[in-house]
N, C-alpha and C. Protein backbone atom coordinates (compact mmCIF):
# COMPACT_ATOMS: atom_id res chain seq x y z
N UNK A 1 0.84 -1.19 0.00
CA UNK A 1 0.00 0.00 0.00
C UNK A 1 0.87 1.24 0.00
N UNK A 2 0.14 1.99 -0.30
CA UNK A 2 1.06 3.39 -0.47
C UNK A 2 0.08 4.65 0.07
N UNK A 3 0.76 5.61 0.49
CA UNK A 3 -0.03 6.71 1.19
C UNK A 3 -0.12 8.43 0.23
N UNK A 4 -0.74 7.91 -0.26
CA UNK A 4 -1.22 9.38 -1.35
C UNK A 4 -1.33 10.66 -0.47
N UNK A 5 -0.31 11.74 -0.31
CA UNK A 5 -0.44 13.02 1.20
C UNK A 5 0.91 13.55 0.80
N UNK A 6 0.61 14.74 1.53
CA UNK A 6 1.67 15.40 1.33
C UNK A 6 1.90 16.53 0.45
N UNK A 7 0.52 17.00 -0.25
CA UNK A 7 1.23 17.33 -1.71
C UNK A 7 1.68 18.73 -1.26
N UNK A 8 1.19 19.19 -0.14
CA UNK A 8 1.78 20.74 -0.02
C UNK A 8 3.44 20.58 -0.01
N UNK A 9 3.72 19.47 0.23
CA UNK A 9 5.55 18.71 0.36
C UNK A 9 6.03 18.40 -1.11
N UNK A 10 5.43 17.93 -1.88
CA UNK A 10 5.60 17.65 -2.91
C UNK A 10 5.17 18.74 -4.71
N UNK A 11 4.56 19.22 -3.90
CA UNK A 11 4.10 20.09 -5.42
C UNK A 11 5.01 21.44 -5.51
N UNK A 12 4.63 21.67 -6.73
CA UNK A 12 5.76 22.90 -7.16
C UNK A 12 4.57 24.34 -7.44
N UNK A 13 3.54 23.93 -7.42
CA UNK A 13 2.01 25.01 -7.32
C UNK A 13 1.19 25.13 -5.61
N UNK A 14 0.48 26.10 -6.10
CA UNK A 14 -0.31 26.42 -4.93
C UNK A 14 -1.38 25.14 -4.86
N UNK A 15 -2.18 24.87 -3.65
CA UNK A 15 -3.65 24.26 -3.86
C UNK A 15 -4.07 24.59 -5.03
N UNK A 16 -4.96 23.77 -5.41
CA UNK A 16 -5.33 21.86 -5.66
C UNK A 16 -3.99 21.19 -5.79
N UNK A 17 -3.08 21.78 -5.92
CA UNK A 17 -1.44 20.84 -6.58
C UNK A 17 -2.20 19.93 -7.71
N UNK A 18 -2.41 20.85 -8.41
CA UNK A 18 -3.18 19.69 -9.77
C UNK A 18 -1.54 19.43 -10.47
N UNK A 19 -0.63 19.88 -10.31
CA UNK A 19 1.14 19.00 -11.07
C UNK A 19 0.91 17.85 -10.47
N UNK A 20 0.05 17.57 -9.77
CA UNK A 20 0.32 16.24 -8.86
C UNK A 20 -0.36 14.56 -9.83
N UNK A 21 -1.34 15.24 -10.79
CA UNK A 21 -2.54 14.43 -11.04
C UNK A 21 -1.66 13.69 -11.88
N UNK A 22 -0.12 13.88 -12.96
CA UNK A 22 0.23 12.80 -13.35
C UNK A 22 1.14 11.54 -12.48
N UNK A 23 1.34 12.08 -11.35
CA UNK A 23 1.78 11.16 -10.06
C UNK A 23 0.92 10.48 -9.93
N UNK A 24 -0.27 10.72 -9.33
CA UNK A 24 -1.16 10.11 -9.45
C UNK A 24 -1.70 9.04 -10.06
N UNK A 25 -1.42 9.59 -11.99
CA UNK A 25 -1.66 8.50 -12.90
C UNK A 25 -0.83 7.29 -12.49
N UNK A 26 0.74 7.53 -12.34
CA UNK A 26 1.80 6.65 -12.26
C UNK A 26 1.17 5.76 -11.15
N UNK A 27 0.83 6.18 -9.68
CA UNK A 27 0.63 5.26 -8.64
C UNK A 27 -0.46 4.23 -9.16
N UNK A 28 -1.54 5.03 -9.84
CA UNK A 28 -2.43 4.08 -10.02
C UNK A 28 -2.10 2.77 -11.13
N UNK A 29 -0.84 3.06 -12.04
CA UNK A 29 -0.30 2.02 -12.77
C UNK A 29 -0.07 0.87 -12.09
N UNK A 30 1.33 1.96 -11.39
CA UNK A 30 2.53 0.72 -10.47
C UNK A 30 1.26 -0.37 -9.22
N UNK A 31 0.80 0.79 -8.84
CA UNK A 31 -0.20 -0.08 -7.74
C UNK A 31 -1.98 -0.46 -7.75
N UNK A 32 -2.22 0.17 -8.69
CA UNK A 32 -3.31 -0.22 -8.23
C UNK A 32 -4.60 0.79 -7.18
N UNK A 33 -5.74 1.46 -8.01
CA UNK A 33 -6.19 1.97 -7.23
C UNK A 33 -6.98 1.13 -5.51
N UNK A 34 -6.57 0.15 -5.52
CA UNK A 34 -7.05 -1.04 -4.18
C UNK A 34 -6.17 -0.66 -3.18
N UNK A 35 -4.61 -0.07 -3.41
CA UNK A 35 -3.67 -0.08 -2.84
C UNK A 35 -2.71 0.91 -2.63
N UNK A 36 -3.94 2.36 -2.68
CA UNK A 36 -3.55 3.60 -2.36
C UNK A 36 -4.39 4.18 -1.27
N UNK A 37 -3.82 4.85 -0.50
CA UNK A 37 -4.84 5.26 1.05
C UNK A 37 -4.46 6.99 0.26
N UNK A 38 -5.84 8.18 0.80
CA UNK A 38 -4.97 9.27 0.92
C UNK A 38 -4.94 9.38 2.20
N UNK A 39 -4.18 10.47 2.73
CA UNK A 39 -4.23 11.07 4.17
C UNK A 39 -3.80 12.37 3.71
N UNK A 40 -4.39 13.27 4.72
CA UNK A 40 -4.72 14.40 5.35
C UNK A 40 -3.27 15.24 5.57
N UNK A 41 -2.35 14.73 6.20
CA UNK A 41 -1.65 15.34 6.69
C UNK A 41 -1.95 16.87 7.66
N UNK A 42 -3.23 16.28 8.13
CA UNK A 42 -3.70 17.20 9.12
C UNK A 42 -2.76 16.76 10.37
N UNK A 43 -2.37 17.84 11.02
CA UNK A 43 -2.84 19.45 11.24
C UNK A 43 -2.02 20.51 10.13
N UNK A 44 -0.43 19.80 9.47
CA UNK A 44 -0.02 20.20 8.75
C UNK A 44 -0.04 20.77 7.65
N UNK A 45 -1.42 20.63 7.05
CA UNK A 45 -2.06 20.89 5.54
C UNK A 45 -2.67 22.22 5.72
N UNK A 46 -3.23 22.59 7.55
CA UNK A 46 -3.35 23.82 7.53
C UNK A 46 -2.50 24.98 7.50
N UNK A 47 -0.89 24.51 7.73
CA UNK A 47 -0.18 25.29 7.52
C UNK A 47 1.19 25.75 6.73
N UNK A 48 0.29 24.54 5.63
CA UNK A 48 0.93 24.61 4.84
C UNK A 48 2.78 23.69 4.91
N UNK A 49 2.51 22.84 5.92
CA UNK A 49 3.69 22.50 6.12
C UNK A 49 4.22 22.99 7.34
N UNK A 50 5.73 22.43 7.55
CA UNK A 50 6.23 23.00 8.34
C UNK A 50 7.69 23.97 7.72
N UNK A 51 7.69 24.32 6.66
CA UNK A 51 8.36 25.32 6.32
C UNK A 51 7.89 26.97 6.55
N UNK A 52 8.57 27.68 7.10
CA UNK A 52 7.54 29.24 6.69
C UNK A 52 7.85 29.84 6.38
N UNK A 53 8.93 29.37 5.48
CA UNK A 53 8.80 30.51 3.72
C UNK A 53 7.82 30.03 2.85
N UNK A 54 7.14 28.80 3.04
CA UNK A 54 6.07 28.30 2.05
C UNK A 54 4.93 28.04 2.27
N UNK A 55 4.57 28.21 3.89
CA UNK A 55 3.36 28.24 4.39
C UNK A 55 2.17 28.79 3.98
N UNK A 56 2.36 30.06 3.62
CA UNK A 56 1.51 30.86 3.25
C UNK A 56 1.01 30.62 1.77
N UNK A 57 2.11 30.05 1.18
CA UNK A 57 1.19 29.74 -0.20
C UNK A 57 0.89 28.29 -0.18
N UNK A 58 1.43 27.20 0.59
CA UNK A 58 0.49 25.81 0.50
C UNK A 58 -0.80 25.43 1.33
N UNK A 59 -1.15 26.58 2.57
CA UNK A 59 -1.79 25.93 3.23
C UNK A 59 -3.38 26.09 2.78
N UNK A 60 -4.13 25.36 3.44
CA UNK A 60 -5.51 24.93 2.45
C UNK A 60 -5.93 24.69 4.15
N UNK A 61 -7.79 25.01 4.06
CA UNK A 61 -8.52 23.85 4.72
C UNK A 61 -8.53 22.94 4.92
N UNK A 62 -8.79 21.92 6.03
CA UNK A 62 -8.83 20.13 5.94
C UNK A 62 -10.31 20.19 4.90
N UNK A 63 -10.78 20.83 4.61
CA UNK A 63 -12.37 20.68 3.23
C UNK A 63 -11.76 20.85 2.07
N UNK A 64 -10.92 21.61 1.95
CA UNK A 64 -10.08 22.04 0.65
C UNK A 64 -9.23 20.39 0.55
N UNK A 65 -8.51 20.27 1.35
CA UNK A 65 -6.97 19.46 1.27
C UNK A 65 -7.89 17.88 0.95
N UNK A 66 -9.50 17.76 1.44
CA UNK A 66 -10.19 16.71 0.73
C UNK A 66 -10.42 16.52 -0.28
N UNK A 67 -10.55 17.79 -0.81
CA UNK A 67 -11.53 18.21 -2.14
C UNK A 67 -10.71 17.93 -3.46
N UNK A 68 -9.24 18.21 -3.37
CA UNK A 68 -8.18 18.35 -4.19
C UNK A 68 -7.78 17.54 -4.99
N UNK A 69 -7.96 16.18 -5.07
CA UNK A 69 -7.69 15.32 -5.96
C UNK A 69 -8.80 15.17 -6.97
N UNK A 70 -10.26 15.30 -6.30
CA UNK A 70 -11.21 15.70 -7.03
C UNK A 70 -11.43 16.76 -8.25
N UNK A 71 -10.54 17.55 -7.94
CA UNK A 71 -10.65 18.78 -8.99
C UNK A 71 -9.12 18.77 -10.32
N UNK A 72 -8.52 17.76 -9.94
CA UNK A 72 -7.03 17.24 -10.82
C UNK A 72 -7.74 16.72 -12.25
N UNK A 73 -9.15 16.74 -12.56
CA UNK A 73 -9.77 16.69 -13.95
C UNK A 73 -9.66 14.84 -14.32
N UNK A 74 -9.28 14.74 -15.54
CA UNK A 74 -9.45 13.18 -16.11
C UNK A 74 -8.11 12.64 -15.94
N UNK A 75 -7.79 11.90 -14.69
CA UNK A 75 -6.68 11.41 -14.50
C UNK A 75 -6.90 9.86 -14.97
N UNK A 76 -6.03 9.36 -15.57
CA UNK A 76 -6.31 7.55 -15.90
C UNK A 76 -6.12 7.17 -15.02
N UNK A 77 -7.17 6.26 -14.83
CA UNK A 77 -7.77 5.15 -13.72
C UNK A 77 -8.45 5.90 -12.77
N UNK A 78 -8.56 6.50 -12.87
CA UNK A 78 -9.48 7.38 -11.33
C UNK A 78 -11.04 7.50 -11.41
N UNK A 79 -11.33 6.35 -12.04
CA UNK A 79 -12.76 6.25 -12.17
C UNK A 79 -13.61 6.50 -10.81
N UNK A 80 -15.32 6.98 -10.38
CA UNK A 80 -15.73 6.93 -9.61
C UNK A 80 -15.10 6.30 -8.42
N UNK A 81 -15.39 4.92 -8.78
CA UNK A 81 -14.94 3.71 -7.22
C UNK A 81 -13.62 3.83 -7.47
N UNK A 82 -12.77 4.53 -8.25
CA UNK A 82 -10.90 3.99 -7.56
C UNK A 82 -11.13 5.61 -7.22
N UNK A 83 -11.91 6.32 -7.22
CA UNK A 83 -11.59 7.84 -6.05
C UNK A 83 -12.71 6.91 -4.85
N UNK A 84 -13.69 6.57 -5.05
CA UNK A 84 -14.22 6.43 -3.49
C UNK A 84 -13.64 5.11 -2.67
N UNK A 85 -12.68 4.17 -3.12
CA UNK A 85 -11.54 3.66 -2.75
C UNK A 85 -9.84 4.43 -1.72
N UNK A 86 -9.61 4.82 -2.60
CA UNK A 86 -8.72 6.11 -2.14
C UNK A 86 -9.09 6.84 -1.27
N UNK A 87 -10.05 7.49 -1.13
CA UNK A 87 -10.32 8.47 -0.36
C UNK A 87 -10.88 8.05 0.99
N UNK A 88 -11.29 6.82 1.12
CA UNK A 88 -11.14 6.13 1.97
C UNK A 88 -11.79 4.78 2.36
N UNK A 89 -12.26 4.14 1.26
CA UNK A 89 -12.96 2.71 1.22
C UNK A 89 -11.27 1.67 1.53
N UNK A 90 -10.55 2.47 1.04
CA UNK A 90 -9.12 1.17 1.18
C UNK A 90 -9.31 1.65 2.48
N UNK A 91 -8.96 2.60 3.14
CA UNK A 91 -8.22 2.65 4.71
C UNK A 91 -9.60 1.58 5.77
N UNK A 92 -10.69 1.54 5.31
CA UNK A 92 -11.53 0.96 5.81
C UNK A 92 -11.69 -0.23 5.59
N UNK A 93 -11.13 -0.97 4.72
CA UNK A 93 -11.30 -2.04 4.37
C UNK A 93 -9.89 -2.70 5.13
N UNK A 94 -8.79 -1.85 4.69
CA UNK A 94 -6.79 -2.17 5.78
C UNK A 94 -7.13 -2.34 6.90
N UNK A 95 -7.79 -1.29 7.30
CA UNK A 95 -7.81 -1.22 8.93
C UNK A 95 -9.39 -2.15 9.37
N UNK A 96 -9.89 -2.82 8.93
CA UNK A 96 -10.77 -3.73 9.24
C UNK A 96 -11.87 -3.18 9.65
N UNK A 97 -12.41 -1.78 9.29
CA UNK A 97 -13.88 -1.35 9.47
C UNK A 97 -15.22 -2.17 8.85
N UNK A 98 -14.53 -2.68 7.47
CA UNK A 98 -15.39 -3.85 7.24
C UNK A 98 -14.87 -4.15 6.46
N UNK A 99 -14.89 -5.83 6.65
CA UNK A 99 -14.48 -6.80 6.07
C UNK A 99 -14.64 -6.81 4.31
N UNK A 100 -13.34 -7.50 3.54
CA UNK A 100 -13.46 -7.59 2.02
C UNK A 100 -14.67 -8.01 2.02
N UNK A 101 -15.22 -7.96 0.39
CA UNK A 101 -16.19 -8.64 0.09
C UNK A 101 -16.20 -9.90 -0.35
């Protein structure tokens, strides 16, 4: 599994970090949308990190820092169920909220 987060760490733009959506494509190659969690990186996402020369331009809402992969447009493989997977049907299914089908 792999942990999709971070992007205020990783992107070279402000929120949505839509540079991010061909990463994205790649994970969903190498792995598999079954076998990507996102996370939050809350409390950090509100401030943009812990840098503060860059704070001010990465930090986002925890509503925003949800919303963001959603708005990265037609990424391959990110059909409906591999975003309502990701976003958190895998972490519920890893962590045993309910059992595979």
């Amino acid at each position: 599994h792999v942990k999709l987060s971070a992007f205020f760490r990783t992107s070279a733009t402000k929120p949505p970090h839509a540079d991010l959506a061909p990463r994205l494509a790649e994970l969903l190659r190498a792995f598999g949308a079954q076998r990507i969690l996102w996370g939050s990186d809350f409390p950090f996402v509100l401030t943009g990190g812990n840098d503060p020369a860059s704070s001010a331009s990465s930090a986002c809402s925890y509503k925003d820092a949800v919303a963001q992969v959603a708005t990265w447009g037609n990424v391959p493989g990110l059909d409906d169920e591999a975003y309502k997977a990701i976003m958190g049907g895998n972490a519920m299914r890893l962590f045993g909220f309910w059992p595979d089908p």
